[in-house]
PDB file of N, CA and C in Angstrom:
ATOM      1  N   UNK A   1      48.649-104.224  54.010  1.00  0.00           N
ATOM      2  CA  UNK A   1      47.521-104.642  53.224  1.00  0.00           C
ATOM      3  C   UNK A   1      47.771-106.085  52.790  1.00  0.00           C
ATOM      4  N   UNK A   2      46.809-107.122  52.947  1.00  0.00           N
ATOM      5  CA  UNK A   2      46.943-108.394  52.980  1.00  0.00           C
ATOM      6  C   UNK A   2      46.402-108.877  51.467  1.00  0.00           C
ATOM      7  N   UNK A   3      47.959-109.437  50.839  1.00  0.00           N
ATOM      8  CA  UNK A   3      47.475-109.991  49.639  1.00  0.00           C
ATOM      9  C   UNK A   3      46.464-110.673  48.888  1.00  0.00           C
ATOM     10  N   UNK A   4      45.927-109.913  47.513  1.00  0.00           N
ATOM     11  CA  UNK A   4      44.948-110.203  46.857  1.00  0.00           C
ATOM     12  C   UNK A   4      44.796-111.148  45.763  1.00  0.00           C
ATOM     13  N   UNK A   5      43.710-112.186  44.774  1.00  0.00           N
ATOM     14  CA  UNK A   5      44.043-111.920  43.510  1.00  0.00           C
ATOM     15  C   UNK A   5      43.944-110.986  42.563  1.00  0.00           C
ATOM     16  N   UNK A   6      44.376-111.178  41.360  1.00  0.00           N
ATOM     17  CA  UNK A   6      44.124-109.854  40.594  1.00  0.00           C
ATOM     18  C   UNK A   6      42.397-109.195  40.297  1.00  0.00           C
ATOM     19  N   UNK A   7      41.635-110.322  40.578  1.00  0.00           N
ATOM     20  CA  UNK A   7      40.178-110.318  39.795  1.00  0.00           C
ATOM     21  C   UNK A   7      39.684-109.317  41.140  1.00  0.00           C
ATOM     22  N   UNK A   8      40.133-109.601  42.395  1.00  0.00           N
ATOM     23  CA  UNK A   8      39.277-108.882  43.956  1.00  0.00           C
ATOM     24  C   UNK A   8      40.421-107.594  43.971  1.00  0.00           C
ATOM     25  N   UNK A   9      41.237-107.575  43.401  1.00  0.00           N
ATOM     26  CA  UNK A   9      42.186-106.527  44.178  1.00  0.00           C
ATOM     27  C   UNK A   9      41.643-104.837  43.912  1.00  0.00           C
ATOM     28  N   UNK A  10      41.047-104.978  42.577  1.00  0.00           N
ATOM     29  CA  UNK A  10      40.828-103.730  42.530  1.00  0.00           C
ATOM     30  C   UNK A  10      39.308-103.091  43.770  1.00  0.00           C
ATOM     31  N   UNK A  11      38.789-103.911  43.904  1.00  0.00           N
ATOM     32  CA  UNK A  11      37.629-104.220  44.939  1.00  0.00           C
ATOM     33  C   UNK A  11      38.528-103.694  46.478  1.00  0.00           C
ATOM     34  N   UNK A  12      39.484-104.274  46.627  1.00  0.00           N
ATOM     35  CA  UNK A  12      40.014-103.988  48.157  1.00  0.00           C
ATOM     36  C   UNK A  12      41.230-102.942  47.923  1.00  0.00           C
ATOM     37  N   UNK A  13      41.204-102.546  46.923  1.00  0.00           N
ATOM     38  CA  UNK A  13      42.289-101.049  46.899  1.00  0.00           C
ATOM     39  C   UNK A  13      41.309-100.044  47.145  1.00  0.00           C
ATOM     40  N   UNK A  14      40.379-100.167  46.551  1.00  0.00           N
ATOM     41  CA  UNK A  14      39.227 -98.854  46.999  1.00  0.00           C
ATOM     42  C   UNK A  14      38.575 -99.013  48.458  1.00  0.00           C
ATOM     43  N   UNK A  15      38.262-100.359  48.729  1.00  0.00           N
ATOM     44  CA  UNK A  15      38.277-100.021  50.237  1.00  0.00           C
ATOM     45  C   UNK A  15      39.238 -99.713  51.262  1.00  0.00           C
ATOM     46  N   UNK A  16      40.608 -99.758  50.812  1.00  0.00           N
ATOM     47  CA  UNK A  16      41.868 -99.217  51.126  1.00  0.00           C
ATOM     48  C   UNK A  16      42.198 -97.335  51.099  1.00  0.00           C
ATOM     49  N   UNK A  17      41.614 -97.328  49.891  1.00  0.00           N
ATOM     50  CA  UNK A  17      41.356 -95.781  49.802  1.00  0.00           C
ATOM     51  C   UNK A  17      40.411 -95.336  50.242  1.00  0.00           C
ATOM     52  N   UNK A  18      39.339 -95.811  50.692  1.00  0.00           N
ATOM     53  CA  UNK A  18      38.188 -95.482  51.500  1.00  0.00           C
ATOM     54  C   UNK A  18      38.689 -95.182  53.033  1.00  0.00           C
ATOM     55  N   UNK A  19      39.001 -95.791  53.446  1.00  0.00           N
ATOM     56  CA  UNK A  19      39.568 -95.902  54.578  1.00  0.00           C
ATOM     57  C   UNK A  19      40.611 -94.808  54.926  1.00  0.00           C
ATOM     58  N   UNK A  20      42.023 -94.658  53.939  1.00  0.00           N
ATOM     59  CA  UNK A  20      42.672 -93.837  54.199  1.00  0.00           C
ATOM     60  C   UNK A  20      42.248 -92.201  53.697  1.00  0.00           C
ATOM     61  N   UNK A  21      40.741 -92.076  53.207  1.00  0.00           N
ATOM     62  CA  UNK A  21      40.118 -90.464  53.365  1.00  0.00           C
ATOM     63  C   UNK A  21      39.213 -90.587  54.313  1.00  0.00           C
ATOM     64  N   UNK A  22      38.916 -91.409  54.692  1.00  0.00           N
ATOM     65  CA  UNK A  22      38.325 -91.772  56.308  1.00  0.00           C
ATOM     66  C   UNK A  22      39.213 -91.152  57.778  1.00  0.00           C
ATOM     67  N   UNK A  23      39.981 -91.577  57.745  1.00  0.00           N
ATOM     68  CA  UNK A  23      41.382 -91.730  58.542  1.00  0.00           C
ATOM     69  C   UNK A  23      42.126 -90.530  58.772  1.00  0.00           C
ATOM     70  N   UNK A  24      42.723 -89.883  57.271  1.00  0.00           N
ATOM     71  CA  UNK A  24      43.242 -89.203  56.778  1.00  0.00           C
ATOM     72  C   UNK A  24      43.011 -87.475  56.894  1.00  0.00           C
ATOM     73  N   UNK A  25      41.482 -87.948  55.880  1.00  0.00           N
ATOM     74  CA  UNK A  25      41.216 -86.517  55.728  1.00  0.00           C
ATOM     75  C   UNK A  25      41.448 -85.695  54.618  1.00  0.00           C
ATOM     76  N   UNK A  26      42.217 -86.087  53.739  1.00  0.00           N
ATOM     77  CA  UNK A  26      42.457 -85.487  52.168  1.00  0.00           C
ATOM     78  C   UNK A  26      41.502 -84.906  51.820  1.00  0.00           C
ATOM     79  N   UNK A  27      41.551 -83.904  50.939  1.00  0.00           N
ATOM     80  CA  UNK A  27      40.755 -83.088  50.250  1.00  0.00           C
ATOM     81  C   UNK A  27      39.649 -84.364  49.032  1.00  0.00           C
ATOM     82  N   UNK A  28      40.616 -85.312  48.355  1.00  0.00           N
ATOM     83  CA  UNK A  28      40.084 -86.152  47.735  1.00  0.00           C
ATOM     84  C   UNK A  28      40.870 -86.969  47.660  1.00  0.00           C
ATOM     85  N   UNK A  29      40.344 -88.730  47.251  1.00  0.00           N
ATOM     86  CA  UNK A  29      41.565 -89.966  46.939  1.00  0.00           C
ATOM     87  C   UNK A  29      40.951 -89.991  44.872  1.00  0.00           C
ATOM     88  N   UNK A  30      42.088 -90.568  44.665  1.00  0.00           N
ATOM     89  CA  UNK A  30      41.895 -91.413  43.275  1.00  0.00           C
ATOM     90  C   UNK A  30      42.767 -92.566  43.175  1.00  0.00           C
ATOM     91  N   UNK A  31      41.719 -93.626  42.817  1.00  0.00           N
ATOM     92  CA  UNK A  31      42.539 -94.891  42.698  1.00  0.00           C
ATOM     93  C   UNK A  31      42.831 -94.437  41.103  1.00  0.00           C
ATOM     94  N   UNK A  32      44.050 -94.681  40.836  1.00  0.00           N
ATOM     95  CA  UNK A  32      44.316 -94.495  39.469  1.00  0.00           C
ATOM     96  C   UNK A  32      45.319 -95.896  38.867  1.00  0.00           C
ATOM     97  N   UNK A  33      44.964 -96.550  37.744  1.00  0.00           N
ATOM     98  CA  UNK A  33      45.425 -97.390  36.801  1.00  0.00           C
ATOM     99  C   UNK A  33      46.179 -96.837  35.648  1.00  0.00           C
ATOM    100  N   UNK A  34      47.555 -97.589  35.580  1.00  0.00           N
ATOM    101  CA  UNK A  34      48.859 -97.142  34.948  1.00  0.00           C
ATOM    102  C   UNK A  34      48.393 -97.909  33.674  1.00  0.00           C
ATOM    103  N   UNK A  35      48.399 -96.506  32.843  1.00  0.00           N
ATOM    104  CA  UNK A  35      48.281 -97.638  31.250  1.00  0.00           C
ATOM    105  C   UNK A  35      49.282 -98.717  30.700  1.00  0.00           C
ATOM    106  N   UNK A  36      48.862 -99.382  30.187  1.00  0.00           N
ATOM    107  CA  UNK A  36      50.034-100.172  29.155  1.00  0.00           C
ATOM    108  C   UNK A  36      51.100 -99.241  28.489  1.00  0.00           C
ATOM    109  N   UNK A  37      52.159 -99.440  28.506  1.00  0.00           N
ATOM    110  CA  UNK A  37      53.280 -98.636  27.634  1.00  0.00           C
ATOM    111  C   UNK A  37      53.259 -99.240  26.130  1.00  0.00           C
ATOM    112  N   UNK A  38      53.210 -98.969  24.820  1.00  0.00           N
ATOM    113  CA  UNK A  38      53.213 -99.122  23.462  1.00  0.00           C
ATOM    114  C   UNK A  38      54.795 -99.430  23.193  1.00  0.00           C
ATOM    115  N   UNK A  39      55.627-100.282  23.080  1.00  0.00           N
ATOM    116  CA  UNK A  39      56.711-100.608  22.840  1.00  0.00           C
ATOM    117  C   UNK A  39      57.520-100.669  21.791  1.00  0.00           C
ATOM    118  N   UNK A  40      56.435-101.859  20.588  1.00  0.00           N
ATOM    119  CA  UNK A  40      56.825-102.256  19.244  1.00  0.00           C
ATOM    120  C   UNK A  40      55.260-101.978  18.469  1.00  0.00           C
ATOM    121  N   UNK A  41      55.637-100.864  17.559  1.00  0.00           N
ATOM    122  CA  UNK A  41      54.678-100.560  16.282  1.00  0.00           C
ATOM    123  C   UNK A  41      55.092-101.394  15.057  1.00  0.00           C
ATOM    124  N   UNK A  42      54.823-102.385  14.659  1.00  0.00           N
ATOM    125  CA  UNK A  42      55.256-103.087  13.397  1.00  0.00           C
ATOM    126  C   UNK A  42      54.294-102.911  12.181  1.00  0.00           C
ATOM    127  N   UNK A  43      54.162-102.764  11.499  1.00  0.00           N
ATOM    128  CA  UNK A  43      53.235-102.329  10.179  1.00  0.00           C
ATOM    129  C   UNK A  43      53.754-101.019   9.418  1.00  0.00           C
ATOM    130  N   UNK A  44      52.675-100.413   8.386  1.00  0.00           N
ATOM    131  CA  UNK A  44      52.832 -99.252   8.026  1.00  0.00           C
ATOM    132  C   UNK A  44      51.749 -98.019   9.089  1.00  0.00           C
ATOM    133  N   UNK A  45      50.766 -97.558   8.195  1.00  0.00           N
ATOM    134  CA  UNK A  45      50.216 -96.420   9.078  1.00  0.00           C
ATOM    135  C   UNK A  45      49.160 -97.451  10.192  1.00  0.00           C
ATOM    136  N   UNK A  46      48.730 -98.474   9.383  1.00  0.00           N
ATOM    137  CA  UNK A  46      47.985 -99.405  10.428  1.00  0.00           C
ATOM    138  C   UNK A  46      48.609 -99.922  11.113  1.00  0.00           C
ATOM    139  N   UNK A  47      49.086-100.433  12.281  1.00  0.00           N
ATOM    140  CA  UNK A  47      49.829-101.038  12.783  1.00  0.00           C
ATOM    141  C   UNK A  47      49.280-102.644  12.717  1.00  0.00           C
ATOM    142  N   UNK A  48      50.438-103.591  12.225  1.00  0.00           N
ATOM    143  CA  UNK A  48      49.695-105.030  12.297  1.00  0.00           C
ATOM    144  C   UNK A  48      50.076-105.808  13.788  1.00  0.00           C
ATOM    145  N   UNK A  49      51.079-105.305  13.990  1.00  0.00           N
ATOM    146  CA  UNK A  49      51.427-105.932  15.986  1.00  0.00           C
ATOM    147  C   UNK A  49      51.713-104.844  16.223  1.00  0.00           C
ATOM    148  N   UNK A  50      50.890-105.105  17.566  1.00  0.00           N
ATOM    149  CA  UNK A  50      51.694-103.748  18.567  1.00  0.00           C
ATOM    150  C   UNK A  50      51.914-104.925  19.888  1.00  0.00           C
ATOM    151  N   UNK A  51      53.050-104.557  20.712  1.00  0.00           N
ATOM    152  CA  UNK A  51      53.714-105.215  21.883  1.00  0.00           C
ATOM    153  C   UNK A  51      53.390-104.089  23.209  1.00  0.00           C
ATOM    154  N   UNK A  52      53.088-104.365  23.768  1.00  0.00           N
ATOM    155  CA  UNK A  52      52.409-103.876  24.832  1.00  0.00           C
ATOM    156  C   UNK A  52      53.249-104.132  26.660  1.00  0.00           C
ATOM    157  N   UNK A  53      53.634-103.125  27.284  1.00  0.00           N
ATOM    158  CA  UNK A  53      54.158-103.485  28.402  1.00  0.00           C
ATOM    159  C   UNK A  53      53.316-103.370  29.406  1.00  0.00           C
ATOM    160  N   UNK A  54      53.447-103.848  30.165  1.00  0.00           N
ATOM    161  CA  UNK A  54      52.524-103.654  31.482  1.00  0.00           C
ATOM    162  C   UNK A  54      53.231-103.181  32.710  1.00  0.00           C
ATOM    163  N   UNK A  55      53.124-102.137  33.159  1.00  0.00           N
ATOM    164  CA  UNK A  55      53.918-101.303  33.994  1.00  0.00           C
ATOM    165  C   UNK A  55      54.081-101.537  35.805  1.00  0.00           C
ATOM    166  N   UNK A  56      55.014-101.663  36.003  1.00  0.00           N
ATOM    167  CA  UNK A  56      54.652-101.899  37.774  1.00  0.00           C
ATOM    168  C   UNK A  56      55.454-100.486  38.148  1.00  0.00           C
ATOM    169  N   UNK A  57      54.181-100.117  39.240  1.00  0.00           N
ATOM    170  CA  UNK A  57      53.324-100.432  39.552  1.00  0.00           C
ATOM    171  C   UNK A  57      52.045-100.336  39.053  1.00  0.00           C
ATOM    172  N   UNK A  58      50.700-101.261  39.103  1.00  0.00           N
ATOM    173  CA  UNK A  58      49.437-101.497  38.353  1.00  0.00           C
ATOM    174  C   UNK A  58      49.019-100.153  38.656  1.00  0.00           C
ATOM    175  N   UNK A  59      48.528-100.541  40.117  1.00  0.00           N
ATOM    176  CA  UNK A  59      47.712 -98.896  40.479  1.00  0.00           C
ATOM    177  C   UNK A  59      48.489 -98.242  41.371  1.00  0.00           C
ATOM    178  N   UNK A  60      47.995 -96.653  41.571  1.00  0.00           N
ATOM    179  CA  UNK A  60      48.365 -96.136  42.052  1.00  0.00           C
ATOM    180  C   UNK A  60      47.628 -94.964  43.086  1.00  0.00           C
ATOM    181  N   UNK A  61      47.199 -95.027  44.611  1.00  0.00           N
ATOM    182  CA  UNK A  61      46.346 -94.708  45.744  1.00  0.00           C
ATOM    183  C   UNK A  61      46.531 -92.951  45.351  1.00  0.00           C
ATOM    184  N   UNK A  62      46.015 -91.833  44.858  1.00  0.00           N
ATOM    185  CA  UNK A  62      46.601 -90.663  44.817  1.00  0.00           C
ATOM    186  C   UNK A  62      45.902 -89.829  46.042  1.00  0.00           C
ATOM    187  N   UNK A  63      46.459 -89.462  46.997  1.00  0.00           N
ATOM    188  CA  UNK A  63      45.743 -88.875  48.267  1.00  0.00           C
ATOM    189  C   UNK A  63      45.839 -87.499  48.419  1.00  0.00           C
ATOM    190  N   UNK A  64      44.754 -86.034  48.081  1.00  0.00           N
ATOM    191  CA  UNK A  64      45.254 -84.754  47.697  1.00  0.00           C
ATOM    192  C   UNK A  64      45.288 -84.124  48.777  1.00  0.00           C
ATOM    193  N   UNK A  65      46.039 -83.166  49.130  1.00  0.00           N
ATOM    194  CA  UNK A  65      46.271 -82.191  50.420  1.00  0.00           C
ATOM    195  C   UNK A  65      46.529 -81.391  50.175  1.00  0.00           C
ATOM    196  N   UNK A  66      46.166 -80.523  48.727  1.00  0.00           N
ATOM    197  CA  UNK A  66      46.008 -79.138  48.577  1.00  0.00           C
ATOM    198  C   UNK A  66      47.367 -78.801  47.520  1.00  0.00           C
ATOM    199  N   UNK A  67      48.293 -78.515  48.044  1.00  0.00           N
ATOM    200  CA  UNK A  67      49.507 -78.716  47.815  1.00  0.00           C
ATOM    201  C   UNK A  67      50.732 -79.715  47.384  1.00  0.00           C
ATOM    202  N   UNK A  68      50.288 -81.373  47.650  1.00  0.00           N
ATOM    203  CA  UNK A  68      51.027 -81.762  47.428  1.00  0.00           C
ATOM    204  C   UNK A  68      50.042 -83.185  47.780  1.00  0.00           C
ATOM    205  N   UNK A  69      50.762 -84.458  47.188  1.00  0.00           N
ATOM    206  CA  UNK A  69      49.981 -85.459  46.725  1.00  0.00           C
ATOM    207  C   UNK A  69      50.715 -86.957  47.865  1.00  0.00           C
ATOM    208  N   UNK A  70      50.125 -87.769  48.501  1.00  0.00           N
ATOM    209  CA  UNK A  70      50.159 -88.446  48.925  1.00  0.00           C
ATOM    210  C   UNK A  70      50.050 -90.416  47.951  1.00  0.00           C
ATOM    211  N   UNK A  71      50.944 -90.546  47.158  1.00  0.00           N
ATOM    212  CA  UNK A  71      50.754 -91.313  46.086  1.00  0.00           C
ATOM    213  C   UNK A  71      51.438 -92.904  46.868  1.00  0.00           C
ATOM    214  N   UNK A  72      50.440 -93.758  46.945  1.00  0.00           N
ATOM    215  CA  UNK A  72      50.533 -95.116  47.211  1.00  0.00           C
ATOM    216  C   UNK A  72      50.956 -96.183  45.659  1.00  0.00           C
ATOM    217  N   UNK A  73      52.164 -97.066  45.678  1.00  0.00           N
ATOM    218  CA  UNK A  73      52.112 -97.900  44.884  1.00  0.00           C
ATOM    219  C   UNK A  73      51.801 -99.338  44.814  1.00  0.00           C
ATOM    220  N   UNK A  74      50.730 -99.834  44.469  1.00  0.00           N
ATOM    221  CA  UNK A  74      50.210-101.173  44.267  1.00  0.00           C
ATOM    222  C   UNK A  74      50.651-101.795  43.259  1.00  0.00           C
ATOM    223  N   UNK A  75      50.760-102.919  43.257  1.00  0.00           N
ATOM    224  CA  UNK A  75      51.197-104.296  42.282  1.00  0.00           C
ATOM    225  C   UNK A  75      49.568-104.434  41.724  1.00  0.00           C
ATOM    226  N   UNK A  76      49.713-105.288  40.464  1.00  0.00           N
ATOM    227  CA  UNK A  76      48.402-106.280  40.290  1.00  0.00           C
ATOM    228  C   UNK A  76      47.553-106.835  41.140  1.00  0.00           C
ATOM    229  N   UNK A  77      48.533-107.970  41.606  1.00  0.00           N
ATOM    230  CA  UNK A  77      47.580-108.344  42.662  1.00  0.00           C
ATOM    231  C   UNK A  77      47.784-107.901  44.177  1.00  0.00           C
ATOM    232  N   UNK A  78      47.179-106.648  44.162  1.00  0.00           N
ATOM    233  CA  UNK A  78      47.036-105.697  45.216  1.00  0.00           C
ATOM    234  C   UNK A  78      47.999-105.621  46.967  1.00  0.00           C
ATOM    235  N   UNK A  79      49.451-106.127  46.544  1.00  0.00           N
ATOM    236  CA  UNK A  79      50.423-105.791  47.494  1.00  0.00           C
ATOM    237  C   UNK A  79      51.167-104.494  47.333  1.00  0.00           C
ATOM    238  N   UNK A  80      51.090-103.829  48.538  1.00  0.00           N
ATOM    239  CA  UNK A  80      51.556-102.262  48.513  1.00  0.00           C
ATOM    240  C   UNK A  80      52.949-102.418  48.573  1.00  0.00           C
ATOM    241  N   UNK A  81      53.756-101.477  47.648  1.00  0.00           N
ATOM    242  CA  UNK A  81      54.891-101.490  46.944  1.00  0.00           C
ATOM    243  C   UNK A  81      55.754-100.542  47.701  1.00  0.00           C
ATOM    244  N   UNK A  82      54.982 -99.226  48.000  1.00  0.00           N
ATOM    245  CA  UNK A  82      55.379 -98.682  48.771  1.00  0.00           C
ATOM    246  C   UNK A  82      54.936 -97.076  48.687  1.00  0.00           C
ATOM    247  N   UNK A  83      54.843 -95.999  49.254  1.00  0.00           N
ATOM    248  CA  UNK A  83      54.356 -94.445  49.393  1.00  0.00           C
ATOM    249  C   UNK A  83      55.426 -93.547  49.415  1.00  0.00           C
ATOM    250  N   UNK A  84      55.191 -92.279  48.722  1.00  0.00           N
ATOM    251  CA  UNK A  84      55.725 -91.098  49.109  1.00  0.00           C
ATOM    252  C   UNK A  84      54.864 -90.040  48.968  1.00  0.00           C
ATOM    253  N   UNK A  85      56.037 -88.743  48.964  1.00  0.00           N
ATOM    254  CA  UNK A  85      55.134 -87.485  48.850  1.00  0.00           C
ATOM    255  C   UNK A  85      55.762 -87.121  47.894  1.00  0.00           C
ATOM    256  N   UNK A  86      54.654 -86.177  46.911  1.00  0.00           N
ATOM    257  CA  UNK A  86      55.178 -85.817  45.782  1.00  0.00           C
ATOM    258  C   UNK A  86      54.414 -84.141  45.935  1.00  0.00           C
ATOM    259  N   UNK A  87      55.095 -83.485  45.146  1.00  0.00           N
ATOM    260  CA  UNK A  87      54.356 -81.848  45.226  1.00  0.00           C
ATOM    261  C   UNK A  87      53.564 -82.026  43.761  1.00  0.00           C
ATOM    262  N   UNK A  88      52.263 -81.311  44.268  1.00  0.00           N
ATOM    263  CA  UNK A  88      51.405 -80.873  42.466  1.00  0.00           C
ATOM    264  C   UNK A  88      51.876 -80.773  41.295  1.00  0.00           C
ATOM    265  N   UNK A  89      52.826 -79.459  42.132  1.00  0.00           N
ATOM    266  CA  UNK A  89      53.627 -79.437  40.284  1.00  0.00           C
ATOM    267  C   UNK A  89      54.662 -79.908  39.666  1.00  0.00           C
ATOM    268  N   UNK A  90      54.971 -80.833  40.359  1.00  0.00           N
ATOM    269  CA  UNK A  90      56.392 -81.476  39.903  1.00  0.00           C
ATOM    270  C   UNK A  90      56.603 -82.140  38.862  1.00  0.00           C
ATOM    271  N   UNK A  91      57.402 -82.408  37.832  1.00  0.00           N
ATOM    272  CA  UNK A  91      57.336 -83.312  36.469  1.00  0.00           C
ATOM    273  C   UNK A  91      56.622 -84.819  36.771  1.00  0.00           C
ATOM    274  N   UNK A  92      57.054 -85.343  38.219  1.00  0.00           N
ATOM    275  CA  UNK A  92      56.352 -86.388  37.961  1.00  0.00           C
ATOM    276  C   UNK A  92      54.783 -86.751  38.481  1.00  0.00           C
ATOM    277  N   UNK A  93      54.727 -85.626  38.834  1.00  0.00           N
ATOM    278  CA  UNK A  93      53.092 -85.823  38.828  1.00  0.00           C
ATOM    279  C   UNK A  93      52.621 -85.384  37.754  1.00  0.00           C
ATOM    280  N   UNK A  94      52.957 -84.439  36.572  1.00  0.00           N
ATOM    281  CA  UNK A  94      52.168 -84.543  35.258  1.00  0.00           C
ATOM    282  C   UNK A  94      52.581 -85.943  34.614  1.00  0.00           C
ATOM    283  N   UNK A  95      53.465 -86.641  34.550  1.00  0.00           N
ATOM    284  CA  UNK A  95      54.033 -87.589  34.073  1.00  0.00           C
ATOM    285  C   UNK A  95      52.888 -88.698  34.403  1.00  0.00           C
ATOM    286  N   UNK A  96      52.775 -88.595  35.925  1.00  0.00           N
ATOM    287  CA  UNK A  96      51.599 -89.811  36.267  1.00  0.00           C
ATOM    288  C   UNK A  96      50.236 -89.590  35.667  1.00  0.00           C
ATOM    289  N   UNK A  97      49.913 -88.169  35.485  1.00  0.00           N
ATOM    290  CA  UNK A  97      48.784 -87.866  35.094  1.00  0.00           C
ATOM    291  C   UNK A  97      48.355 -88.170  34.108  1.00  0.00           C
ATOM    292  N   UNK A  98      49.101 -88.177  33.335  1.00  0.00           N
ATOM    293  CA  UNK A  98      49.093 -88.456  31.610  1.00  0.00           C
ATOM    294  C   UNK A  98      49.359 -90.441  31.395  1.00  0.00           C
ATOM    295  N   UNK A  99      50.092 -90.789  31.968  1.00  0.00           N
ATOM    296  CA  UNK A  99      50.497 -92.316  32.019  1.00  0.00           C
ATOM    297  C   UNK A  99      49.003 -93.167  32.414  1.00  0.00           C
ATOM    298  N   UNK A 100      48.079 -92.462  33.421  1.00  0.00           N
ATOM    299  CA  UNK A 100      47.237 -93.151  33.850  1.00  0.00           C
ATOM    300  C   UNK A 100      45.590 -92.899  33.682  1.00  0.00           C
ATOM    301  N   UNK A 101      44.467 -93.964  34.567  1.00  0.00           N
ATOM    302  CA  UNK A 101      43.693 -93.722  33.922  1.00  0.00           C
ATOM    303  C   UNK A 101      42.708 -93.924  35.132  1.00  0.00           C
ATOM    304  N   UNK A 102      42.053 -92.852  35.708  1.00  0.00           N
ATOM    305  CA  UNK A 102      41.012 -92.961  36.964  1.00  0.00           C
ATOM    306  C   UNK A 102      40.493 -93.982  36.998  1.00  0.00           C
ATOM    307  N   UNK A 103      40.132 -94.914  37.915  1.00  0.00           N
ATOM    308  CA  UNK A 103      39.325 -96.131  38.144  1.00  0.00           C
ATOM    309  C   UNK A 103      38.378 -95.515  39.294  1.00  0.00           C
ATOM    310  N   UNK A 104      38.741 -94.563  40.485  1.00  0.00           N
ATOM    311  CA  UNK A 104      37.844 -94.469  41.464  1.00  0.00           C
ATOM    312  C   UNK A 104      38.046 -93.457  42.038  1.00  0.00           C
ATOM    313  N   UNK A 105      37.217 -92.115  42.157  1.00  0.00           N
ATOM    314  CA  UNK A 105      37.120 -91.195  43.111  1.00  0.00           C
ATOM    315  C   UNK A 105      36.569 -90.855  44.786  1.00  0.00           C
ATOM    316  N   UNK A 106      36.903 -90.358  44.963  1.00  0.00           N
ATOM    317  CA  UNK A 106      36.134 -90.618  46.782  1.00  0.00           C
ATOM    318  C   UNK A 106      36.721 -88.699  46.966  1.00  0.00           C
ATOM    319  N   UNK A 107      35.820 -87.768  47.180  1.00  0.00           N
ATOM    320  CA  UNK A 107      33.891 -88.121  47.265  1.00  0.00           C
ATOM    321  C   UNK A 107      33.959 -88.019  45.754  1.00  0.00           C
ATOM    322  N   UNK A 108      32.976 -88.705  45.781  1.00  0.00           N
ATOM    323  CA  UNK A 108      32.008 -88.837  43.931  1.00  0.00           C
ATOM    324  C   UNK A 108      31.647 -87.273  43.830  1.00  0.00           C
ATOM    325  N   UNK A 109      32.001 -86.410  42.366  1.00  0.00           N
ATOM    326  CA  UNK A 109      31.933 -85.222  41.879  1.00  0.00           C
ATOM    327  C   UNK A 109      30.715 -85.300  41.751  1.00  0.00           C
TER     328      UNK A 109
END
């Protein structure tokens, strides 16, 4: 996948995931976005700074096959980081689940 900036990348990860349930065949794709991690709470119950991390990888391609998950890792500006296979129920797929935040489904519910 041929490097992006950050402003188009999310634009050509979904046609990336378009393509690979094209191709593929998965039950469903989700482009999914890795939240910010919360680092430093400074204040009392309000917080007056909070420090914020930004996690690599940005997004993440999730490709379903019933059983077990086909998960692509993207940078910001949309260079692929690299793929594996992960099973449904494994700690780190609730881990991702919870860390992140849908940007794009394919097919639309």
């Amino acid at each position: 996948m041929p490097k992006f900036t950050e402003r188009t990348a999310l634009k050509e990860i979904v046609k990336f995931a378009k393509r690979e349930f094209r191709e593929k065949r998965p039950q469903n794709v989700r482009v999914l976005r890795v939240k910010d991690e919360k680092i430093l709470l400074i204040g009392g119950p309000i917080p007056v700074i909070t420090i914020k991390e930004t996690q690599v990888p940005f997004y993440i391609v999730a490709l379903d096959y019933g059983d077990m998950y086909r998960l692509y890792n993207i940078r910001k500006d949309g260079t692929l980081i690299g793929g594996e296979n992960v099973e449904k129920t494994s700690d780190k797929m609730k881990k991702i689940e919870k860390s992140t935040k849908t940007e794009y489904i394919i097919p639309k519910r």
